[in-house]
Every structure is written in structure tokens, then in C-alpha cells.
PDB file of N, CA and C in Angstrom:
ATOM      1  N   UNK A   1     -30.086 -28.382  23.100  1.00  0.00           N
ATOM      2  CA  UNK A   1     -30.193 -27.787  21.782  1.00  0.00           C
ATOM      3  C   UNK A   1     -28.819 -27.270  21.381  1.00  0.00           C
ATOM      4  N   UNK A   2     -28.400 -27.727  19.995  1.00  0.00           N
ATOM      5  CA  UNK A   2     -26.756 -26.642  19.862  1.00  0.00           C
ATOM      6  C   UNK A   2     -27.265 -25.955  19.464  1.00  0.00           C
ATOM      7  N   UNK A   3     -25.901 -25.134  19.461  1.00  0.00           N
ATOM      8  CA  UNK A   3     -25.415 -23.898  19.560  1.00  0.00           C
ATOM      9  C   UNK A   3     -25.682 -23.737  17.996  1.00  0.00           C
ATOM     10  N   UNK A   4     -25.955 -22.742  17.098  1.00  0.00           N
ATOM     11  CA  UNK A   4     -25.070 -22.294  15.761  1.00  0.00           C
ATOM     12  C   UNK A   4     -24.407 -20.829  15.603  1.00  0.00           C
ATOM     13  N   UNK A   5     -22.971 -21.285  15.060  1.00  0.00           N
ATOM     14  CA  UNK A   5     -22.121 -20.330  14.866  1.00  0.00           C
ATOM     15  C   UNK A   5     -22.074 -20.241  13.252  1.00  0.00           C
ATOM     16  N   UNK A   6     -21.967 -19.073  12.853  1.00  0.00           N
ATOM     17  CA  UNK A   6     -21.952 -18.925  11.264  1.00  0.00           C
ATOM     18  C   UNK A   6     -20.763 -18.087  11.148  1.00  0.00           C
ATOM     19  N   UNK A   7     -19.891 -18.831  10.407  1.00  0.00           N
ATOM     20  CA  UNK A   7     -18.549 -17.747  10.186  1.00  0.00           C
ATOM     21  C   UNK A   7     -18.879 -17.703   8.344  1.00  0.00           C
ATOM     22  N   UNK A   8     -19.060 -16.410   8.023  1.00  0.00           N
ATOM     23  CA  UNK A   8     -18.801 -16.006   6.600  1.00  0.00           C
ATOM     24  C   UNK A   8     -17.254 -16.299   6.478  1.00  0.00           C
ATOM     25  N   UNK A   9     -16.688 -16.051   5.124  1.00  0.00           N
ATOM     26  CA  UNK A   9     -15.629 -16.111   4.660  1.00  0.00           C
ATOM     27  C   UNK A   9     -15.051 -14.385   4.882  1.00  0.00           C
ATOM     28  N   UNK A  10     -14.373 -14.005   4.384  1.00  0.00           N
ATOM     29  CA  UNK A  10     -14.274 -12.044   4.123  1.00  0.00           C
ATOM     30  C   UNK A  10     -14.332 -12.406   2.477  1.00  0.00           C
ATOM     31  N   UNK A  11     -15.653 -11.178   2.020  1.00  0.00           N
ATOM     32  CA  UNK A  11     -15.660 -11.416   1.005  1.00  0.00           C
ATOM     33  C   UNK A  11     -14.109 -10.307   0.201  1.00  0.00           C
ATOM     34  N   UNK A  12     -13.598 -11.533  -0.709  1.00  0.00           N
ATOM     35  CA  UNK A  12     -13.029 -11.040  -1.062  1.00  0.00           C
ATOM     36  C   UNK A  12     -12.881 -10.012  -2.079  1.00  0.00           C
ATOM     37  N   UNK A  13     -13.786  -9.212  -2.578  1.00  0.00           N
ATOM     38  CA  UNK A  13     -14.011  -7.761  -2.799  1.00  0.00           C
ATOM     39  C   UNK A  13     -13.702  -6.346  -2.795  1.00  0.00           C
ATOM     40  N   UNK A  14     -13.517  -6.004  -3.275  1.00  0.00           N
ATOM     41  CA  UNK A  14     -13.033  -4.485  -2.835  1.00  0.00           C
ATOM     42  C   UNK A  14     -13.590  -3.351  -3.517  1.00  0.00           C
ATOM     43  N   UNK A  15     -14.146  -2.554  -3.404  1.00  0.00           N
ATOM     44  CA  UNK A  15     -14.503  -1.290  -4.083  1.00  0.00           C
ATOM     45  C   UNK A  15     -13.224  -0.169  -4.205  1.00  0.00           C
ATOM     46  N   UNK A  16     -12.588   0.213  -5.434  1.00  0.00           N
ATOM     47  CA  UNK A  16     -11.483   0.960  -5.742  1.00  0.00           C
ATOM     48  C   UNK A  16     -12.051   2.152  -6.541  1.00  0.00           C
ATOM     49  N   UNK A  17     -11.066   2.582  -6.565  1.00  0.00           N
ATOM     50  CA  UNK A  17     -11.526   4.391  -7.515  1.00  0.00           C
ATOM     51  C   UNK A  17     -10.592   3.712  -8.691  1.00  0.00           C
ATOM     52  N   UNK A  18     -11.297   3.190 -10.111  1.00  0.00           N
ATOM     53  CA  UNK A  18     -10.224   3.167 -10.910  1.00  0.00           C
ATOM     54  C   UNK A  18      -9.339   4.358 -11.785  1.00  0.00           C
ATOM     55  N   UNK A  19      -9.428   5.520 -11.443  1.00  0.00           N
ATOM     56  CA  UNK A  19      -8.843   6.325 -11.781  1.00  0.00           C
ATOM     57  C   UNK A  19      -7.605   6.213 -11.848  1.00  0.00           C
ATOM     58  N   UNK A  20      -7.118   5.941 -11.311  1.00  0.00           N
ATOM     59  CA  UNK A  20      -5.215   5.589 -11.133  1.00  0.00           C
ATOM     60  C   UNK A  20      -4.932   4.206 -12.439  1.00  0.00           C
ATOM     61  N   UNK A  21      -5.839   3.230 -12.517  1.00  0.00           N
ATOM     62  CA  UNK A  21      -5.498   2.133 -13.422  1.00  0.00           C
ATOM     63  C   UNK A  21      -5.597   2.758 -14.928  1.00  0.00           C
ATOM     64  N   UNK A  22      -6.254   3.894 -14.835  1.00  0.00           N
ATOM     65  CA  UNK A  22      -6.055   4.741 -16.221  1.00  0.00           C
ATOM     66  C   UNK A  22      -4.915   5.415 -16.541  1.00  0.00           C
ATOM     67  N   UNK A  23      -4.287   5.948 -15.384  1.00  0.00           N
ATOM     68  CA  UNK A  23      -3.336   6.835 -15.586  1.00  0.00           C
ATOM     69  C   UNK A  23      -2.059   6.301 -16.116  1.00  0.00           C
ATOM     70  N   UNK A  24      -1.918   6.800 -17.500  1.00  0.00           N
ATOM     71  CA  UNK A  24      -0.924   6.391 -18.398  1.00  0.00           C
ATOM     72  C   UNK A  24       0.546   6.609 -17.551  1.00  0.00           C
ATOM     73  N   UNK A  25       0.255   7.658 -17.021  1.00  0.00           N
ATOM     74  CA  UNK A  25       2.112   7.891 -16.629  1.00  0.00           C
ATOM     75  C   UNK A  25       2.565   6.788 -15.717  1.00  0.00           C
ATOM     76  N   UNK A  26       1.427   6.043 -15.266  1.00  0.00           N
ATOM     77  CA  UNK A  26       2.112   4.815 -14.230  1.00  0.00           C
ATOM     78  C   UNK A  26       2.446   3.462 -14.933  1.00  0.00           C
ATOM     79  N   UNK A  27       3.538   3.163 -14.419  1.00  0.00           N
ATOM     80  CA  UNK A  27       4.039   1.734 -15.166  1.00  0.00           C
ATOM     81  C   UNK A  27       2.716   0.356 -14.837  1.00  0.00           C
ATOM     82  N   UNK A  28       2.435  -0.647 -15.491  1.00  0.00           N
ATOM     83  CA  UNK A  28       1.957  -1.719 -14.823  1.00  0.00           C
ATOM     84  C   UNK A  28       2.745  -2.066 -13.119  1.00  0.00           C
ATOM     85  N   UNK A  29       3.772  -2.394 -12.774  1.00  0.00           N
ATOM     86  CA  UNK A  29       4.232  -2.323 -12.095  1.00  0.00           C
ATOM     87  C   UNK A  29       3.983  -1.234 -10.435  1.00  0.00           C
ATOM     88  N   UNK A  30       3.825  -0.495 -11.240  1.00  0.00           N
ATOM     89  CA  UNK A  30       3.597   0.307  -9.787  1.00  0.00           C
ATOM     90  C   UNK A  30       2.146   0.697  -9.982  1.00  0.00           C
ATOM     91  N   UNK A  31       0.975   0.461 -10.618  1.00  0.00           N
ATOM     92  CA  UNK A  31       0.051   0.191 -10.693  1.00  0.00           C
ATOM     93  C   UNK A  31      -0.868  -1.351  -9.944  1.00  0.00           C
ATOM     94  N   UNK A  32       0.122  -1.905 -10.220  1.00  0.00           N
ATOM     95  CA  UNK A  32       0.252  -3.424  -9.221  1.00  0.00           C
ATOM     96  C   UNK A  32       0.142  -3.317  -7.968  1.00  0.00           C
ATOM     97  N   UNK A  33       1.178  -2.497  -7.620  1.00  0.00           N
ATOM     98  CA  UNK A  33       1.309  -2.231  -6.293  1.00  0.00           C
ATOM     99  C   UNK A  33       0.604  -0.962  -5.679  1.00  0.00           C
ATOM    100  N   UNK A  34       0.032  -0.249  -6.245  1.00  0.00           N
ATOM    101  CA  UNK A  34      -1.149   0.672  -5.955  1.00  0.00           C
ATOM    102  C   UNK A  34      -2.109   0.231  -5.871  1.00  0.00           C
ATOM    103  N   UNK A  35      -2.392  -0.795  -6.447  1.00  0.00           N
ATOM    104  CA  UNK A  35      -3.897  -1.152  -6.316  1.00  0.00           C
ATOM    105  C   UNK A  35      -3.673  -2.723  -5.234  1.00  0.00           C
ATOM    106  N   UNK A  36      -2.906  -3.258  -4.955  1.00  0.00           N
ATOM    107  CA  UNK A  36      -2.276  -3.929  -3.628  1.00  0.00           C
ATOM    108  C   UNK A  36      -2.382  -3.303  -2.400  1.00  0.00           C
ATOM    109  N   UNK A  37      -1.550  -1.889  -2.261  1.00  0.00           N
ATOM    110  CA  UNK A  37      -1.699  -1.665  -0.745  1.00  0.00           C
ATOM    111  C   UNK A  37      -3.131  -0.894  -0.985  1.00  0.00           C
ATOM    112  N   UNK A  38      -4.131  -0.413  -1.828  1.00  0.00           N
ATOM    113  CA  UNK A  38      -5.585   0.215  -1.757  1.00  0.00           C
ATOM    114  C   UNK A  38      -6.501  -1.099  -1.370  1.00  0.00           C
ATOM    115  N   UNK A  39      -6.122  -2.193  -1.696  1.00  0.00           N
ATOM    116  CA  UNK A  39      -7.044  -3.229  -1.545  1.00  0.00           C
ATOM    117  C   UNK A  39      -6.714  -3.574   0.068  1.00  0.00           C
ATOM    118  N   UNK A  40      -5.927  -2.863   0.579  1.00  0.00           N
ATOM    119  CA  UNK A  40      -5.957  -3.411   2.303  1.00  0.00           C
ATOM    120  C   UNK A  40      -6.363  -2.589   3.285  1.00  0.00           C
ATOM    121  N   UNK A  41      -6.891  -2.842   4.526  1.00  0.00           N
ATOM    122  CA  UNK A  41      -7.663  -2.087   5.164  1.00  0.00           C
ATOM    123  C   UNK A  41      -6.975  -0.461   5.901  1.00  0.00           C
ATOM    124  N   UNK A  42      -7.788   0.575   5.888  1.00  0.00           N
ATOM    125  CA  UNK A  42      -7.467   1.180   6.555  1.00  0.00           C
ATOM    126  C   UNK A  42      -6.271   1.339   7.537  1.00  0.00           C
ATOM    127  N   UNK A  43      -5.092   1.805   7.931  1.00  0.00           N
ATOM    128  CA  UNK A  43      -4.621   1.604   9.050  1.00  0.00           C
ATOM    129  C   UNK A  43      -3.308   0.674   9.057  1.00  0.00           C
ATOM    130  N   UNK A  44      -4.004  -0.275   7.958  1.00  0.00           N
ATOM    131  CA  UNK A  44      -3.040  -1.582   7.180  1.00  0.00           C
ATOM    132  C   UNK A  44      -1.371  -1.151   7.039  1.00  0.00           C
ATOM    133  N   UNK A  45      -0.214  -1.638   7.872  1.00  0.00           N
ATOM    134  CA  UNK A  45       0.649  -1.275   8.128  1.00  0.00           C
ATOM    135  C   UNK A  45       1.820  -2.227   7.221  1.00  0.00           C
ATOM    136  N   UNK A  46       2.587  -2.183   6.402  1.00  0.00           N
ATOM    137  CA  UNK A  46       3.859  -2.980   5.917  1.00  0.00           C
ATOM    138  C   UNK A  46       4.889  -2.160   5.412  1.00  0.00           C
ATOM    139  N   UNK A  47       5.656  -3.395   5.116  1.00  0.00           N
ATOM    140  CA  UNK A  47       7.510  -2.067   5.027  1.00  0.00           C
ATOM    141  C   UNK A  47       7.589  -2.724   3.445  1.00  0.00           C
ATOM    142  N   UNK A  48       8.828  -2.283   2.909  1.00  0.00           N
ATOM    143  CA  UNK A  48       8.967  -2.661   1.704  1.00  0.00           C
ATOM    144  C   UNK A  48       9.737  -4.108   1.404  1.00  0.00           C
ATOM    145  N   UNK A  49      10.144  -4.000   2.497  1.00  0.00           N
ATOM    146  CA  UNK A  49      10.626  -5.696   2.419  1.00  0.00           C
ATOM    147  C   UNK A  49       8.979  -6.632   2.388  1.00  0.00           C
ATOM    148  N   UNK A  50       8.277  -6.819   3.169  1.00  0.00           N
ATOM    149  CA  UNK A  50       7.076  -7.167   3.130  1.00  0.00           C
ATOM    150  C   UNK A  50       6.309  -6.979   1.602  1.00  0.00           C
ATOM    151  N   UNK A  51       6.372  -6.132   1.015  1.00  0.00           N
ATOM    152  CA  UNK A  51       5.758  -6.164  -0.648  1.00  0.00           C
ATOM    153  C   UNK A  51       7.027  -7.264  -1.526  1.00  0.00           C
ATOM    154  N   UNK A  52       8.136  -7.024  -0.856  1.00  0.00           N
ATOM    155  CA  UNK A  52       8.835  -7.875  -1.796  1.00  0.00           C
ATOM    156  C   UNK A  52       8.754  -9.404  -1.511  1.00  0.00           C
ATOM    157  N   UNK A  53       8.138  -9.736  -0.374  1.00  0.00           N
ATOM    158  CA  UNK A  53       8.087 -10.822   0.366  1.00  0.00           C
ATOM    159  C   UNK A  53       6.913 -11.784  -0.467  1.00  0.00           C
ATOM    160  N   UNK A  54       5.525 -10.855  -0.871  1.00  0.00           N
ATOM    161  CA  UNK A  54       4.781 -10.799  -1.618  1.00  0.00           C
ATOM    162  C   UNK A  54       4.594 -11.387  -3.267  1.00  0.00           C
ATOM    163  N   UNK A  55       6.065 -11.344  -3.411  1.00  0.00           N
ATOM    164  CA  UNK A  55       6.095 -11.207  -5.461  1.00  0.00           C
ATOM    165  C   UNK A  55       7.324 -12.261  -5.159  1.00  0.00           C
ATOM    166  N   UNK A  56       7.321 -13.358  -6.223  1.00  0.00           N
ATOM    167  CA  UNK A  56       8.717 -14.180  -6.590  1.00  0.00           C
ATOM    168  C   UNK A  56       9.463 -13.208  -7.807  1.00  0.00           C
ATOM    169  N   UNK A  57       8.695 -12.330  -7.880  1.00  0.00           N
ATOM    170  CA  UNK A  57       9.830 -11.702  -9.365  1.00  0.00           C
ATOM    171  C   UNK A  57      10.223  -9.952  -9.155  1.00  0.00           C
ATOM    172  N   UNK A  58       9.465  -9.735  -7.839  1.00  0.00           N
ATOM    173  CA  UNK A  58      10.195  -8.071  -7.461  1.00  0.00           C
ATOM    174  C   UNK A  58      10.679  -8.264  -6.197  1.00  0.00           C
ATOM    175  N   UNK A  59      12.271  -7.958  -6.907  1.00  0.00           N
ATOM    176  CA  UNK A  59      12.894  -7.659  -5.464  1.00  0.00           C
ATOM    177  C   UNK A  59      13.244  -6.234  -4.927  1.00  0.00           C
ATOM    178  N   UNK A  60      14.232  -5.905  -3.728  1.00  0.00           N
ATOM    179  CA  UNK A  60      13.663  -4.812  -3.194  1.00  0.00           C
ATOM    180  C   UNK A  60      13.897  -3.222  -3.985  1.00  0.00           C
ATOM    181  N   UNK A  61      14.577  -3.285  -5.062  1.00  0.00           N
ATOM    182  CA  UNK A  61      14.951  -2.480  -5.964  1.00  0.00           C
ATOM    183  C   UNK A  61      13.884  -1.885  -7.153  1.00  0.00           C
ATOM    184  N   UNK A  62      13.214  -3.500  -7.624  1.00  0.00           N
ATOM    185  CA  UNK A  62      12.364  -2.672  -8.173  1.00  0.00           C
ATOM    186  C   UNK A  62      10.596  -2.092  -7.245  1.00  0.00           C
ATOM    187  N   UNK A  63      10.952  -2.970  -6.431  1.00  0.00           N
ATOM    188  CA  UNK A  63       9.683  -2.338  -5.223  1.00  0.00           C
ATOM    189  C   UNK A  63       9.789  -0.771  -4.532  1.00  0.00           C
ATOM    190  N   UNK A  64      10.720  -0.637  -4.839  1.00  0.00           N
ATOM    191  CA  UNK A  64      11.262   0.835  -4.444  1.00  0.00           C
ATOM    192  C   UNK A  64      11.217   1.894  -5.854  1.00  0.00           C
ATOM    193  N   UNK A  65      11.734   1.041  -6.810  1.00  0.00           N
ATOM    194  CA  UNK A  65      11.753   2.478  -7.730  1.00  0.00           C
ATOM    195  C   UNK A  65       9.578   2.477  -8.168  1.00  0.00           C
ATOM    196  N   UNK A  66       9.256   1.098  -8.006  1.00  0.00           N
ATOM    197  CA  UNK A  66       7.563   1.635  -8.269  1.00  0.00           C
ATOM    198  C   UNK A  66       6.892   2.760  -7.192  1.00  0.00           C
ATOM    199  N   UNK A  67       7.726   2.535  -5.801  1.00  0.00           N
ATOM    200  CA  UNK A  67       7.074   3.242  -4.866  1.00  0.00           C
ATOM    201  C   UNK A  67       7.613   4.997  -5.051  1.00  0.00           C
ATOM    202  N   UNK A  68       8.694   4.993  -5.915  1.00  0.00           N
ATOM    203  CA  UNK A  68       9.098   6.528  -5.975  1.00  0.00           C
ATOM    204  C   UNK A  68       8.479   6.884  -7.122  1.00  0.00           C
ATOM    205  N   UNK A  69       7.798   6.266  -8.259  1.00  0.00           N
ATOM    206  CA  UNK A  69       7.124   6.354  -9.019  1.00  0.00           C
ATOM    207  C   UNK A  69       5.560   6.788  -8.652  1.00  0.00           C
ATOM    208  N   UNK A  70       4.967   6.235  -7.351  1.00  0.00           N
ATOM    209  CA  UNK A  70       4.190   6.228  -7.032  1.00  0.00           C
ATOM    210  C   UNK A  70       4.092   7.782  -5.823  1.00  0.00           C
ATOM    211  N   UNK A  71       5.484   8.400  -5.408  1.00  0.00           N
ATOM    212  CA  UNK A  71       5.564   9.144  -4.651  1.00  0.00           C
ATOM    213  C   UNK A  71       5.464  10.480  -5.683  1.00  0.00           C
ATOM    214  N   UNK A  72       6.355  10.420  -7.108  1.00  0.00           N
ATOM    215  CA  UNK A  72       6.115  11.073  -7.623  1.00  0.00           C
ATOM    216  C   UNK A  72       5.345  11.600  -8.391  1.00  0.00           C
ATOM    217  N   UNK A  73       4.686  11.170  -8.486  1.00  0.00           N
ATOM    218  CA  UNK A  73       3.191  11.351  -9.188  1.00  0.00           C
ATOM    219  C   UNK A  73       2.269  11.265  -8.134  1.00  0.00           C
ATOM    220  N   UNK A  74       2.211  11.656  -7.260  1.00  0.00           N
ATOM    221  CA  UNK A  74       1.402  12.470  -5.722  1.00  0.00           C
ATOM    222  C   UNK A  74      -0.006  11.033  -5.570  1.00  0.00           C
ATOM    223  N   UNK A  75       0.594   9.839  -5.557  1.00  0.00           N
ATOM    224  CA  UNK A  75      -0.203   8.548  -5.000  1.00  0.00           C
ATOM    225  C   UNK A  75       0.455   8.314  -3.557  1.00  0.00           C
ATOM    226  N   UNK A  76       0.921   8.538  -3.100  1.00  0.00           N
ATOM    227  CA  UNK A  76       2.093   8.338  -2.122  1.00  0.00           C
ATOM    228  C   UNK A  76       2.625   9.392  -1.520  1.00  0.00           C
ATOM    229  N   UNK A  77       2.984   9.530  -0.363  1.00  0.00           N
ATOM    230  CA  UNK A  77       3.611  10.752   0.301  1.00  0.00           C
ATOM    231  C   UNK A  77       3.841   9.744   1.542  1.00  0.00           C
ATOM    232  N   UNK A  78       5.581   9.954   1.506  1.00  0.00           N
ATOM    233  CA  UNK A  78       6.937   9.845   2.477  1.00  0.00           C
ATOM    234  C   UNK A  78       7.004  10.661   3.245  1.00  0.00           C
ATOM    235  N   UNK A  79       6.294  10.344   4.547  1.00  0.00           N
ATOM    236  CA  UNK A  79       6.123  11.023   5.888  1.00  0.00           C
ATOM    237  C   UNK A  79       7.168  10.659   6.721  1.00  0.00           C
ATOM    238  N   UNK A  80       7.531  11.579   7.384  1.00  0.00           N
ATOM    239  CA  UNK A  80       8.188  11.451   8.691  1.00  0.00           C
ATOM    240  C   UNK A  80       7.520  11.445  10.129  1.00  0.00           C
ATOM    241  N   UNK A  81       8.168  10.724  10.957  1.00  0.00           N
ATOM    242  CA  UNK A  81       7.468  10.903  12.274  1.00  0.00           C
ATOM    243  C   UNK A  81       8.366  10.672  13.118  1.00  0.00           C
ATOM    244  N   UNK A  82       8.362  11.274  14.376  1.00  0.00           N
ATOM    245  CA  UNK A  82       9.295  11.222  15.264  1.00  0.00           C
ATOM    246  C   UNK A  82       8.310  11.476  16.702  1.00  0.00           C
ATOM    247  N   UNK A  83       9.028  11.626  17.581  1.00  0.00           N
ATOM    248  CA  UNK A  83       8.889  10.721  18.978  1.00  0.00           C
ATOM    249  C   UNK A  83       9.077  12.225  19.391  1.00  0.00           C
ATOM    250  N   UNK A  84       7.368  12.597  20.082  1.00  0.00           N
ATOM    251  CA  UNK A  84       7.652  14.198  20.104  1.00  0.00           C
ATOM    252  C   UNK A  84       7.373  14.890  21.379  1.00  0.00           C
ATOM    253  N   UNK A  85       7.737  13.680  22.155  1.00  0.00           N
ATOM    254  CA  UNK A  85       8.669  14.515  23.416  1.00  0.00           C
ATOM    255  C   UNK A  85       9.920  14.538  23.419  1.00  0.00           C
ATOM    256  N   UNK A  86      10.774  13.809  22.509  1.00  0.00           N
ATOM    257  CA  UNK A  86      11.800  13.975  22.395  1.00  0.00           C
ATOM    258  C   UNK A  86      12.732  15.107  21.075  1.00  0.00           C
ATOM    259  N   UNK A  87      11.717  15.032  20.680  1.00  0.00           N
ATOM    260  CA  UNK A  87      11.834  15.288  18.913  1.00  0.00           C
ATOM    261  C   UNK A  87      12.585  14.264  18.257  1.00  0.00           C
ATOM    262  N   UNK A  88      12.724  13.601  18.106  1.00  0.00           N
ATOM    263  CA  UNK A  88      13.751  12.612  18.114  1.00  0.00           C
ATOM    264  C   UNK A  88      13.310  11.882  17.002  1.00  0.00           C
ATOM    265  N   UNK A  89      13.775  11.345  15.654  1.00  0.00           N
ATOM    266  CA  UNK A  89      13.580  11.320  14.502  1.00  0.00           C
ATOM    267  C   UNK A  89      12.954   9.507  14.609  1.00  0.00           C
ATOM    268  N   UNK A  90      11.990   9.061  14.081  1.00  0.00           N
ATOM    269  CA  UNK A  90      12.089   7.419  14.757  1.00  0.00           C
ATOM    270  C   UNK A  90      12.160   6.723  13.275  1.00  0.00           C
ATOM    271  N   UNK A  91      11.603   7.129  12.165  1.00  0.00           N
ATOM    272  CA  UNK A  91      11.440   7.191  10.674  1.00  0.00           C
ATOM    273  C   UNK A  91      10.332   7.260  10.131  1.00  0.00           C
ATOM    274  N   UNK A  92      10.437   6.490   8.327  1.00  0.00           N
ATOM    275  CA  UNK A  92       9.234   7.098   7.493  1.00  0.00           C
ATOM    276  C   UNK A  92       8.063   6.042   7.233  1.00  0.00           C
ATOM    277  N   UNK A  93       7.437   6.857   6.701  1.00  0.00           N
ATOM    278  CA  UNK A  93       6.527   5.875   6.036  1.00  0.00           C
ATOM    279  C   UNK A  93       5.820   6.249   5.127  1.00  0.00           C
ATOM    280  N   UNK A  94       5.030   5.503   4.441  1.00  0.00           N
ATOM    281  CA  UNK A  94       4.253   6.104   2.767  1.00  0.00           C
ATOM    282  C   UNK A  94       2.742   6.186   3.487  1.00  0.00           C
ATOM    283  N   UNK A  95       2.129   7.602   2.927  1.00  0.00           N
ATOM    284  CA  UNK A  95       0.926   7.277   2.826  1.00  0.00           C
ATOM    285  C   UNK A  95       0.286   7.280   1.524  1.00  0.00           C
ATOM    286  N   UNK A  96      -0.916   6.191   1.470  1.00  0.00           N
ATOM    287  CA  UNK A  96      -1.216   5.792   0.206  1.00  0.00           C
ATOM    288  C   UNK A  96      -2.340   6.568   0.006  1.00  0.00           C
ATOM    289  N   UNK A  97      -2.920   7.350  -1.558  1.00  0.00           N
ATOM    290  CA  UNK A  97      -4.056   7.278  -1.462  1.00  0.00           C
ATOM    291  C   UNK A  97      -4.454   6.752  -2.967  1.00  0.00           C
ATOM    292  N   UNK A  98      -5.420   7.000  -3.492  1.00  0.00           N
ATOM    293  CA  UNK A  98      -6.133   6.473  -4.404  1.00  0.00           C
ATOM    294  C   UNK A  98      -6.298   7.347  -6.014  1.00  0.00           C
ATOM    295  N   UNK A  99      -6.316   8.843  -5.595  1.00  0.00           N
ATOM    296  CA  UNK A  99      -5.980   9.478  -6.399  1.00  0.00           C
ATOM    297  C   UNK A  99      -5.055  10.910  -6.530  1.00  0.00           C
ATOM    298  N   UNK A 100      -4.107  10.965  -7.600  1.00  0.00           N
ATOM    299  CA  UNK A 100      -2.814  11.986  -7.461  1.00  0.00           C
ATOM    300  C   UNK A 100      -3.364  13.409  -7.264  1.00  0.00           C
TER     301      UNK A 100
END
């Protein structure tokens, strides 16, 4: 008798808070990219070269000024972390959330 294996697809779906796609003070642009890294899972790790890797028309300049756009208006927060038996500085990273 075979076997059956059933592989679904991942539905491609996402449930978002659209609150942020309202918010006038954000450019399309960094609205793009807010609702990009919200659509990835939990835990979901990339650098900013990697978003630019992403787009044929943003390079790493304007991927950066959306993400300080996005820092400043409290979607984003530029964490530090370091290596803490040493204290020793290792660098940053953004955390994303959904609403400012």
C-alpha cells in the first residue's frame, strides 16, 4: 500500500494591524518596508544590505533613511547588544513592531 504525504504550500497570508498603513507621517516607502519585515516570522533575522538585496530600485541609502524614518516615529528601536561576559560591544539591530 503507498505511503501519502501531503505537503500544503505556506499560505501566503498574513494578518497585520493596519494602523501604521494609515499613518500619514510615514512615506510610502518606509511603509513598504514596514509592512515587509511585519509580514515575516517572528525571530525573522536580516541586515540592511539584505532589504536592499530585495528591491531593484532601493539602494542602501534610501533603505536606511526609511529605516530612520521608521526609528523615528517609534516603529523601530536600534538596540544594542553585546557579549556580556565580556561587556564587549558586538552591535545593533532594529526591533520591529507594528504600532508607534
Amino acid at each position: 500500500m503507498a505511503e501519502i504525504v501531503i505537503k500544503k504550500k505556506a499560505a501566503p497570508y498574513k494578518l497585520l494591524n493596519v494602523t501604521s498603513s494609515r499613518d500619514k507621517r510615514l512615506s510610502y516607502k518606509a511603509r513598504g518596508i514596514l509592512f515587509y519585515l511585519l509580514s515575516k516570522p517572528d525571530g525573522w533575522t536580516c541586515h540592511v544590505f539584505d532589504l536592499c538585496k530585495n528591491s531593484d530600485k532601493d539602494g542602501k541609502k534610501s533603505v536606511q533613511s526609511a529605516m530612520k524614518e521608521l526609528t523615528d516615529l517609534g516603529y523601530a528601536r536600534l538596540k544594542r547588544y553585546k557579549k556580556s561576559s565580556e561587556n564587549k560591544f558586538l552591535g545593533t539591530y532594529y526591533e520591529i513592531q507594528d504600532e508607534a
